[in-house]
C-alpha atoms as a PDB file:
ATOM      1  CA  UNK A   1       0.565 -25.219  -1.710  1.00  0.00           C
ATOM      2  CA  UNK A   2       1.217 -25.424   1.952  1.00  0.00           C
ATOM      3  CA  UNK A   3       0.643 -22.682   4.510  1.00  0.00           C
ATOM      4  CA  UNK A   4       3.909 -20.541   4.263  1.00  0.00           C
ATOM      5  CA  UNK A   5       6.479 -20.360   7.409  1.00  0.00           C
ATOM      6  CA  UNK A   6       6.981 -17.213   9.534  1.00  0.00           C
ATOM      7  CA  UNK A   7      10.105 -16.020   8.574  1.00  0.00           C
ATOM      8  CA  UNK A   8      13.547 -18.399   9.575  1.00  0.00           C
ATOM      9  CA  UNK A   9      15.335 -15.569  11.044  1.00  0.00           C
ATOM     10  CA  UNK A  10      12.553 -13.543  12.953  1.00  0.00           C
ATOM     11  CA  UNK A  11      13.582 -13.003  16.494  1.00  0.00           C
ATOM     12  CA  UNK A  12      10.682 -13.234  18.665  1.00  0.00           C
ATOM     13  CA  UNK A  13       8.146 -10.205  18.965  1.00  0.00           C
ATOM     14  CA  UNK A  14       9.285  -7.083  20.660  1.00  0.00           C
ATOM     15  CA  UNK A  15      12.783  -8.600  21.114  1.00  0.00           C
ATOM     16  CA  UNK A  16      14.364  -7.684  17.234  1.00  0.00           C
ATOM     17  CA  UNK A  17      17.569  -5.752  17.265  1.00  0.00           C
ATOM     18  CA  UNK A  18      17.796  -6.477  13.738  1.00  0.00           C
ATOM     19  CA  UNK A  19      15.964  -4.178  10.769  1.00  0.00           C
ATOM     20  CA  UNK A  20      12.603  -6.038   9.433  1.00  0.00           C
ATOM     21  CA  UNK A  21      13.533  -5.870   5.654  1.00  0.00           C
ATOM     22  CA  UNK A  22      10.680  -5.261   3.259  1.00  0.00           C
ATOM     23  CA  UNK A  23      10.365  -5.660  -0.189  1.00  0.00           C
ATOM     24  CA  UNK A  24       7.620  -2.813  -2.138  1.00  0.00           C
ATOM     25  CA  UNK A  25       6.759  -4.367  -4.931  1.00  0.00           C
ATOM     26  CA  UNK A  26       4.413  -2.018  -7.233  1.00  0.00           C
ATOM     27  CA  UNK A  27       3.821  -1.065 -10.511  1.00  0.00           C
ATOM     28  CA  UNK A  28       2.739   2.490  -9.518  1.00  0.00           C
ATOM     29  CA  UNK A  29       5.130   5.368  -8.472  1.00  0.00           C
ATOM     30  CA  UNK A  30       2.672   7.404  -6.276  1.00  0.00           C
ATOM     31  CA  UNK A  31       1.312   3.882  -4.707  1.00  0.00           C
ATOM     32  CA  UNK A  32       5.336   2.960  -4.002  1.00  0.00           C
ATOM     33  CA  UNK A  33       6.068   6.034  -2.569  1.00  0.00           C
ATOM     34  CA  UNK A  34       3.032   6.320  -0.001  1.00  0.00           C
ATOM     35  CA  UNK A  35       3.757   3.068   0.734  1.00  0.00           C
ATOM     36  CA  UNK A  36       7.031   3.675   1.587  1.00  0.00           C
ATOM     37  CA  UNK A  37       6.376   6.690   3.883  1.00  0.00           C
ATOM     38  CA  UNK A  38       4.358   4.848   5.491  1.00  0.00           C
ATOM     39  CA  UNK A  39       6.759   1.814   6.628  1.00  0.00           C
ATOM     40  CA  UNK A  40       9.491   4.534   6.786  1.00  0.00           C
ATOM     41  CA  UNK A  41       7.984   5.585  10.485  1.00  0.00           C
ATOM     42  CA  UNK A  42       8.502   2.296  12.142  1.00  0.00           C
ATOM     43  CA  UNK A  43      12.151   2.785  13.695  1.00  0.00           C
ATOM     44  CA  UNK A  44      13.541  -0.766  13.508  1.00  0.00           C
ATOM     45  CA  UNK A  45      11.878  -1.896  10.192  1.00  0.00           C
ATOM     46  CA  UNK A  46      13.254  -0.849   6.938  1.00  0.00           C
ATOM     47  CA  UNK A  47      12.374  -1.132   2.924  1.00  0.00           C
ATOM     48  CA  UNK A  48      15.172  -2.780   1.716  1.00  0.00           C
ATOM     49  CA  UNK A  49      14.386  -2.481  -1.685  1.00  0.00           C
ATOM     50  CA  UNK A  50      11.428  -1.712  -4.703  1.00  0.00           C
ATOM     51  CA  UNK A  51      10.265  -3.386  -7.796  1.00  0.00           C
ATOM     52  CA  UNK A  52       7.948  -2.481 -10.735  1.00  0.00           C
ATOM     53  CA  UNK A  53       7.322  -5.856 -12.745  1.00  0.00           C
ATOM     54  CA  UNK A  54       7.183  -9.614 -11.638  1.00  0.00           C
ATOM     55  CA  UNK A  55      10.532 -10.507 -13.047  1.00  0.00           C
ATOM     56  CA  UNK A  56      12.572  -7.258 -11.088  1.00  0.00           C
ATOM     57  CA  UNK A  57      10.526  -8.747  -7.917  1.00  0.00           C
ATOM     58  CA  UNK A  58      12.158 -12.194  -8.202  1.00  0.00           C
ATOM     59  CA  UNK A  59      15.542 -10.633  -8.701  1.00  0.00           C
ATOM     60  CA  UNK A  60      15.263  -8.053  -5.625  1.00  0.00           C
ATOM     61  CA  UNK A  61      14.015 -10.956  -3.890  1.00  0.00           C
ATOM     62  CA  UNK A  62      17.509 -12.757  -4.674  1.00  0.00           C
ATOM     63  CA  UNK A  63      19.359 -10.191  -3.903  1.00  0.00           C
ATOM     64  CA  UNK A  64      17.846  -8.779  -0.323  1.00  0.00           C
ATOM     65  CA  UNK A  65      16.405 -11.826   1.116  1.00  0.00           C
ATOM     66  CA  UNK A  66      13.698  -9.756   2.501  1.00  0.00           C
ATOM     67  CA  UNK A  67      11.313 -10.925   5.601  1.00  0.00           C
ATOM     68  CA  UNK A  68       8.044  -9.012   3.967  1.00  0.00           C
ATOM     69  CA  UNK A  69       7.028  -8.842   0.432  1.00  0.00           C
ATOM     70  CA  UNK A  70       4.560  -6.346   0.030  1.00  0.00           C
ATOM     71  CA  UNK A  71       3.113  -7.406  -3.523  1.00  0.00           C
ATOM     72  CA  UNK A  72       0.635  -5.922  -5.504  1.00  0.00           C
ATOM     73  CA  UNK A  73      -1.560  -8.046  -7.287  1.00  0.00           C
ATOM     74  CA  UNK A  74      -1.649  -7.743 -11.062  1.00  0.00           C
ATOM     75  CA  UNK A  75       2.151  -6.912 -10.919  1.00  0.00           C
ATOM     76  CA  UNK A  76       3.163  -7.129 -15.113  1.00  0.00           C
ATOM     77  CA  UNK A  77       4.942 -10.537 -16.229  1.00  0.00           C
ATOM     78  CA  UNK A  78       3.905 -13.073 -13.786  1.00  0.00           C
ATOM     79  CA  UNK A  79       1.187 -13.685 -11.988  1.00  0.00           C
ATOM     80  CA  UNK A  80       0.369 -13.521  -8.381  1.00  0.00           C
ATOM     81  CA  UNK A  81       0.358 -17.319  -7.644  1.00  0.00           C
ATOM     82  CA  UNK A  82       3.401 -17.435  -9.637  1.00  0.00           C
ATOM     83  CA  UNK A  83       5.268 -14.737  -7.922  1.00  0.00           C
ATOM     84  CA  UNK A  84       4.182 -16.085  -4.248  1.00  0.00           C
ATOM     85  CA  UNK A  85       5.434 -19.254  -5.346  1.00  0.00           C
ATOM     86  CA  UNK A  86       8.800 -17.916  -6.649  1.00  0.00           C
ATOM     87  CA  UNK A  87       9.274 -15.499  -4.087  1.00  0.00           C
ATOM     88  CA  UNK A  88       8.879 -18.666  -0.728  1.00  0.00           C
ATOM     89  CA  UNK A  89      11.216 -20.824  -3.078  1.00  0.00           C
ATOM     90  CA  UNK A  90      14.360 -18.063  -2.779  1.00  0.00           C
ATOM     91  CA  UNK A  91      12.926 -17.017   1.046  1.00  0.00           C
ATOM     92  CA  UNK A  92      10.691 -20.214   1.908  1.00  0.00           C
ATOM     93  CA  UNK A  93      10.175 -17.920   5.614  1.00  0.00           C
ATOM     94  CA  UNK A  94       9.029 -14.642   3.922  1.00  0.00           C
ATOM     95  CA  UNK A  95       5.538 -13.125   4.881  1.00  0.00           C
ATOM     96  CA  UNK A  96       3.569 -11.891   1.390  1.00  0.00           C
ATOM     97  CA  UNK A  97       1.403  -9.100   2.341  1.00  0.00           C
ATOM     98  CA  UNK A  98      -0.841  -8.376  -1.521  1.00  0.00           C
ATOM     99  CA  UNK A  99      -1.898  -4.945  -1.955  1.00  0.00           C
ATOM    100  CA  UNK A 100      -5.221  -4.516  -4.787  1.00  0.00           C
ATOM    101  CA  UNK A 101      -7.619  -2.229  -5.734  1.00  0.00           C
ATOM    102  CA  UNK A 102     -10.882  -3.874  -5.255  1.00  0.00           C
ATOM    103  CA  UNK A 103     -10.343  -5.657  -1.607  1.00  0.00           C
ATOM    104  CA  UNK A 104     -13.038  -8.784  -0.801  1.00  0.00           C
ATOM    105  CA  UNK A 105     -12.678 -11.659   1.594  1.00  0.00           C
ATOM    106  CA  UNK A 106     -13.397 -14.208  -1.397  1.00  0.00           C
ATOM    107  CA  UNK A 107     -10.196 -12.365  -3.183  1.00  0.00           C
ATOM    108  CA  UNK A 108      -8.595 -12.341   0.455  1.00  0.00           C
ATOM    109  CA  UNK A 109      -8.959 -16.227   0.613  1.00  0.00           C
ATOM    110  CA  UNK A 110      -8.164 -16.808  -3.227  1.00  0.00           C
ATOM    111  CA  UNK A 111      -4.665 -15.374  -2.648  1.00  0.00           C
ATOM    112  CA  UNK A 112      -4.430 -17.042   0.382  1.00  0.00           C
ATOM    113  CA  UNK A 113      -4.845 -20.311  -0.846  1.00  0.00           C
ATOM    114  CA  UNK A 114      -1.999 -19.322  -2.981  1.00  0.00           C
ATOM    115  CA  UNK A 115       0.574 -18.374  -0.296  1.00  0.00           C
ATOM    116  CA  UNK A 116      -0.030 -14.569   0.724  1.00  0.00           C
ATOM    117  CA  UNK A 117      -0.984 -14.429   4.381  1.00  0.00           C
ATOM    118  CA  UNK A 118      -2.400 -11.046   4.140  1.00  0.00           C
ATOM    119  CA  UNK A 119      -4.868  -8.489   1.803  1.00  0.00           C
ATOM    120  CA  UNK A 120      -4.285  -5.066   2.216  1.00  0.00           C
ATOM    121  CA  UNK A 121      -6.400  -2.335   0.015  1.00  0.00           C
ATOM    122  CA  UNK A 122      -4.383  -0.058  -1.513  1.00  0.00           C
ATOM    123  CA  UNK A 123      -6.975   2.719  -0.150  1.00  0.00           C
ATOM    124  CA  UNK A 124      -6.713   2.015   3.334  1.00  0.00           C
ATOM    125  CA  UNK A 125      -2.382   1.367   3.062  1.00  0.00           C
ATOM    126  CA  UNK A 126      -1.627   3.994   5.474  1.00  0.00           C
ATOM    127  CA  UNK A 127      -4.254   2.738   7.899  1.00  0.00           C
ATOM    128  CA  UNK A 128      -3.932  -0.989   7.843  1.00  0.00           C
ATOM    129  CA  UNK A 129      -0.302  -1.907   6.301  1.00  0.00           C
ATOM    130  CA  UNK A 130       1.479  -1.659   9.752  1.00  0.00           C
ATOM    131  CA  UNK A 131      -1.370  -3.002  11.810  1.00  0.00           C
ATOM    132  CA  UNK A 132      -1.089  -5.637   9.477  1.00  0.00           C
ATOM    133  CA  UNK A 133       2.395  -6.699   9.040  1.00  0.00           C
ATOM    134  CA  UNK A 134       2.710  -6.327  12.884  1.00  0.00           C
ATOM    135  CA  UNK A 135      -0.143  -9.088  13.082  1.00  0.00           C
ATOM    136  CA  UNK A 136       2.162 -11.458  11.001  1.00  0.00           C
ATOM    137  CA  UNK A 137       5.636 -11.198  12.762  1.00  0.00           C
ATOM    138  CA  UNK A 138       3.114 -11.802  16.007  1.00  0.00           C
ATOM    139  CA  UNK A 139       2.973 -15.143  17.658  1.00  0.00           C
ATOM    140  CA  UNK A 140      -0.346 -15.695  16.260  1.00  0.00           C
ATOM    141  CA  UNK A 141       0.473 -14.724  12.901  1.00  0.00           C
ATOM    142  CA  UNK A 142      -0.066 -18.169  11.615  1.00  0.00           C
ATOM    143  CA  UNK A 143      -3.738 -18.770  13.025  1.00  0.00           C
ATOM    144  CA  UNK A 144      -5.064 -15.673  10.513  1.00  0.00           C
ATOM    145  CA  UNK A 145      -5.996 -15.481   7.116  1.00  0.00           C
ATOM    146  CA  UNK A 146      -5.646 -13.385   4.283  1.00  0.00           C
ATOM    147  CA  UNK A 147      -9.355 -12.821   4.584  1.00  0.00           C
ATOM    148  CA  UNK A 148      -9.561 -12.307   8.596  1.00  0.00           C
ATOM    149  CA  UNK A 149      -6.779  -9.492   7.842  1.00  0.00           C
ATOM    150  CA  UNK A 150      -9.014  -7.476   6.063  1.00  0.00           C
ATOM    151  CA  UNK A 151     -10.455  -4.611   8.099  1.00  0.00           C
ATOM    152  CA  UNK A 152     -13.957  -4.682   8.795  1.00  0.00           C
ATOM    153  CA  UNK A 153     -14.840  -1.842   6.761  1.00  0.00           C
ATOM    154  CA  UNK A 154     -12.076  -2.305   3.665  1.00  0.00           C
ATOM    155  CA  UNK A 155     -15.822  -2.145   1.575  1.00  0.00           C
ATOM    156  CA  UNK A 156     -17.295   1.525   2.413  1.00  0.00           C
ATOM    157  CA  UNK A 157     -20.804   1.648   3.572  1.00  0.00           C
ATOM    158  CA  UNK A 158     -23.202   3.884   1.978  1.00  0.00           C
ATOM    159  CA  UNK A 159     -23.404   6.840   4.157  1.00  0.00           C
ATOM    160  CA  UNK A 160     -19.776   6.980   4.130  1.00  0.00           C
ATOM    161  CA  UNK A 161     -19.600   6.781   0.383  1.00  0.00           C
ATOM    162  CA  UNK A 162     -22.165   9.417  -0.266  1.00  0.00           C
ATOM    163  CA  UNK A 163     -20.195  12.144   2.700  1.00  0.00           C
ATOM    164  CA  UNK A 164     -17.802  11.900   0.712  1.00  0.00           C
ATOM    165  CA  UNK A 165     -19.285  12.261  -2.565  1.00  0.00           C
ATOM    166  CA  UNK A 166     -20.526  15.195  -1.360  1.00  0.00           C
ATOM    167  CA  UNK A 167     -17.366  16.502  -0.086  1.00  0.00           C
ATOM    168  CA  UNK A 168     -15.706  16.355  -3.157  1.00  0.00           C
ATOM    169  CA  UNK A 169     -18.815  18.037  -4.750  1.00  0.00           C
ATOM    170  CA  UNK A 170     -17.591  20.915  -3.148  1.00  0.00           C
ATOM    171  CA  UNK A 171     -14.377  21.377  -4.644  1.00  0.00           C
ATOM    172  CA  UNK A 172     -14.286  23.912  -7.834  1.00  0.00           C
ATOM    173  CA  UNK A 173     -12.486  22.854 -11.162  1.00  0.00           C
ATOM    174  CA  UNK A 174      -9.005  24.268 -10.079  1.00  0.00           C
ATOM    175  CA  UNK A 175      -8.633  22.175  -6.791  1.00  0.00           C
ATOM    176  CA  UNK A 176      -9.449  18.868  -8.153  1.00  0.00           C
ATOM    177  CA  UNK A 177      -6.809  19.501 -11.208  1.00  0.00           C
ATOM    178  CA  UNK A 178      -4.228  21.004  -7.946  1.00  0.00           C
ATOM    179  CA  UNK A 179      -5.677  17.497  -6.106  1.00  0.00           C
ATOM    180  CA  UNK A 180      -5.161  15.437  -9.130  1.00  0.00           C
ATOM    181  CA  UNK A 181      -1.315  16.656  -9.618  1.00  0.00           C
ATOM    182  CA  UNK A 182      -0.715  16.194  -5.855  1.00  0.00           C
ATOM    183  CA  UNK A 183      -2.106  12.776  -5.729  1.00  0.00           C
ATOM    184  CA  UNK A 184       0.164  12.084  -8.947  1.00  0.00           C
ATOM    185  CA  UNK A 185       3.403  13.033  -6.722  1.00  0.00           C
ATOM    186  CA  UNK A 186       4.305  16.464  -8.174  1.00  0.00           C
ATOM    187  CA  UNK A 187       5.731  19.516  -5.996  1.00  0.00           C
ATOM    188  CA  UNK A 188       4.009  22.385  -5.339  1.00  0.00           C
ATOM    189  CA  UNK A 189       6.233  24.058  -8.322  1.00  0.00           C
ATOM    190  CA  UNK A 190       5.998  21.510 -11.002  1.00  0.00           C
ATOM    191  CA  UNK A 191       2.316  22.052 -10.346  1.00  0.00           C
ATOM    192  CA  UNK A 192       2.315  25.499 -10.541  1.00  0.00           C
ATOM    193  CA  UNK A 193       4.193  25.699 -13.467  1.00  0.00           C
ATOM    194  CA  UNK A 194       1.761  22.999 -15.137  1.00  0.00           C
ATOM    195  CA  UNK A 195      -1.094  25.574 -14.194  1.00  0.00           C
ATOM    196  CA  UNK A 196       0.738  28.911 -14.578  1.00  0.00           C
ATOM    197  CA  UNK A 197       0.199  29.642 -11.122  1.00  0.00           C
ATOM    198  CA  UNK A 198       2.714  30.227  -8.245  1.00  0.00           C
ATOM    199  CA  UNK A 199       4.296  27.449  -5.734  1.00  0.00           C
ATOM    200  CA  UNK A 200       2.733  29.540  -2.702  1.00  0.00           C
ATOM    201  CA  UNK A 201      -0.995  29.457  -4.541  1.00  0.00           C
ATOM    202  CA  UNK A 202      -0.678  25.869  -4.926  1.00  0.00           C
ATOM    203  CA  UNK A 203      -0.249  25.261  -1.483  1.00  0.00           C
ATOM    204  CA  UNK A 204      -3.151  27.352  -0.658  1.00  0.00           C
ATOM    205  CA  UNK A 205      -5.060  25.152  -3.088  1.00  0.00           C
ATOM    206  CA  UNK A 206      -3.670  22.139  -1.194  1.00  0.00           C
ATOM    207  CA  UNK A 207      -4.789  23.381   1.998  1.00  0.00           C
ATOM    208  CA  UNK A 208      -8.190  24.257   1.251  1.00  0.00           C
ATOM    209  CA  UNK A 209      -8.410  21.079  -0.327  1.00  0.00           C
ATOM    210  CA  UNK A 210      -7.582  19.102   2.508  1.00  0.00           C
ATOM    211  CA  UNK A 211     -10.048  20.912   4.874  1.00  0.00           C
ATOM    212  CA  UNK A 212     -12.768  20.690   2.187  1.00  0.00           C
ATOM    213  CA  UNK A 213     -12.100  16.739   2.367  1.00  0.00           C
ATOM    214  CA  UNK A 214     -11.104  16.093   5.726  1.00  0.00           C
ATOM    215  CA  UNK A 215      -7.811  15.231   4.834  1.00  0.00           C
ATOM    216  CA  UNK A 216      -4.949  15.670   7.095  1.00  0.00           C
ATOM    217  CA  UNK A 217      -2.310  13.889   5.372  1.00  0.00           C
ATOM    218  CA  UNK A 218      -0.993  13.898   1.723  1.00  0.00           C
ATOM    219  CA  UNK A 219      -0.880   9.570   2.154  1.00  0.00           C
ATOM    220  CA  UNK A 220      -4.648  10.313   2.868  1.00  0.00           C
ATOM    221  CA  UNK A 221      -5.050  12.643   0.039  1.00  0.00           C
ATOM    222  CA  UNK A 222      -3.231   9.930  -2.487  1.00  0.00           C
ATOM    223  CA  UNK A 223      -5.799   6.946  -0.721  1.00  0.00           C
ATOM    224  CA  UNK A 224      -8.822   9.219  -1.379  1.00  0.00           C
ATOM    225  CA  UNK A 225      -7.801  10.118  -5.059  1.00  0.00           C
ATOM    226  CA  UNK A 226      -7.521   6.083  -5.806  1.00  0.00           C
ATOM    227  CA  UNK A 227     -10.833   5.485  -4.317  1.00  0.00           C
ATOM    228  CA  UNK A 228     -12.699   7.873  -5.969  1.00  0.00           C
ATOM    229  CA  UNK A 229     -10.738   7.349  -9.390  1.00  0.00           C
ATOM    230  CA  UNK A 230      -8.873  10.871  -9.559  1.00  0.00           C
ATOM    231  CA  UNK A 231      -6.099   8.805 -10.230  1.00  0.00           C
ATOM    232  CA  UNK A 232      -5.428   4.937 -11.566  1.00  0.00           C
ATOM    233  CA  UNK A 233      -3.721   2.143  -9.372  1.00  0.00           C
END
């Protein structure tokens, strides 16, 4: 399959006056969301629309014509090169950006050989999503990989692993259930009602957690609890 085209209608860099239109397509609630507060923050792009299985991809697709499809890689009913495929047939200029668990430049290259210019971790969204997708609608958007988009240190090093290992050695029983809910996307009163506790404990439970990981965002908090398996992506 050929290299894909940056997008037909993609005014040039730093001169758009219309929205960039994204597409979040994910089979995961909590990963859609965080995902979508992320992209929510850059003023003149918007998400356009959301999908949950191959099939409801290709038909959002048809509908919204989006310039970025953010796709996540095991989507159910079709599969990646299939989707990638579909999705430049409908929009032959749209940029596929694929979002998986376990990240690796040989999986980077594998998917692009198959039409998605980027890899993105789902762990590191937050961080590298908009660096990303800012690379692509760039003028040298077209000279990268899927593997050169992949941060330097998508893979964790050792000493990093093991802080924060330790770090969440420290929690007790209560915060990593309160950490586990949170990650999942509940409020601070469907969690407390799940733990007979109050709304206002739960929040102390959130903050403590936080500052007992590091943490100074709840997109961080969600990132960490994929990572270290607290919750499935």
């Amino acid at each position: 399959m050929g290299r894909p085209r940056a997008p037909r209608d993609l005014p040039p860099k730093g001169n758009r006056s219309a929205p960039l239109r994204i597409l979040i397509a994910d089979s995961h609630d909590v990963i859609r969301r965080s995902v979508r507060t992320t992209l929510d923050i850059e003023p003149t792009w918007t998400v356009c629309a959301e999908a949950t299985t191959g099939l409801e991809t290709l038909a959002r697709v048809s509908e919204f014509t989006p310039d970025v499809v953010v796709l996540e890689v095991g989507l159910p009913g079709l599969t990646v090169a299939e989707l990638t495929r579909e999705i430049h047939r409908g929009v032959p200029g749209a940029l596929v950006v694929a979002l998986t668990m376990h990240a690796s430049r040989q999986l980077a290259q594998r998917l692009y050989e198959v039409g998605a210019l980027a890899c993105v971790p789902k762990a590191d969204v937050g961080r590298s999503l908009v660096n990303t997708i800012k690379a692509l609608i760039g003028a040298d958007a077209m000279h990268e990989t899927a593997a050169d988009s992949l941060p330097d240190d998508s893979i964790h090093d050792a000493d990093t692993e093991g802080a924060e290992v330790r770090a969440a050695s420290a929690l007790t029983m209560r915060e990593r259930q309160v950490m586990q809910l949170l990650a999942e996307g509940r409020s601070n009163k469907e969690i407390g009602k799940v733990l007979m506790i109050s709304a206002k404990t739960v929040e102390t439970y959130r903050a403590r957690i936080m500052s007992k990981l590091g943490l100074r965002s709840m997109n961080q908090l969600v990132r960490y609890a994929i990572r270290h398996r607290i919750i499935t992506a």
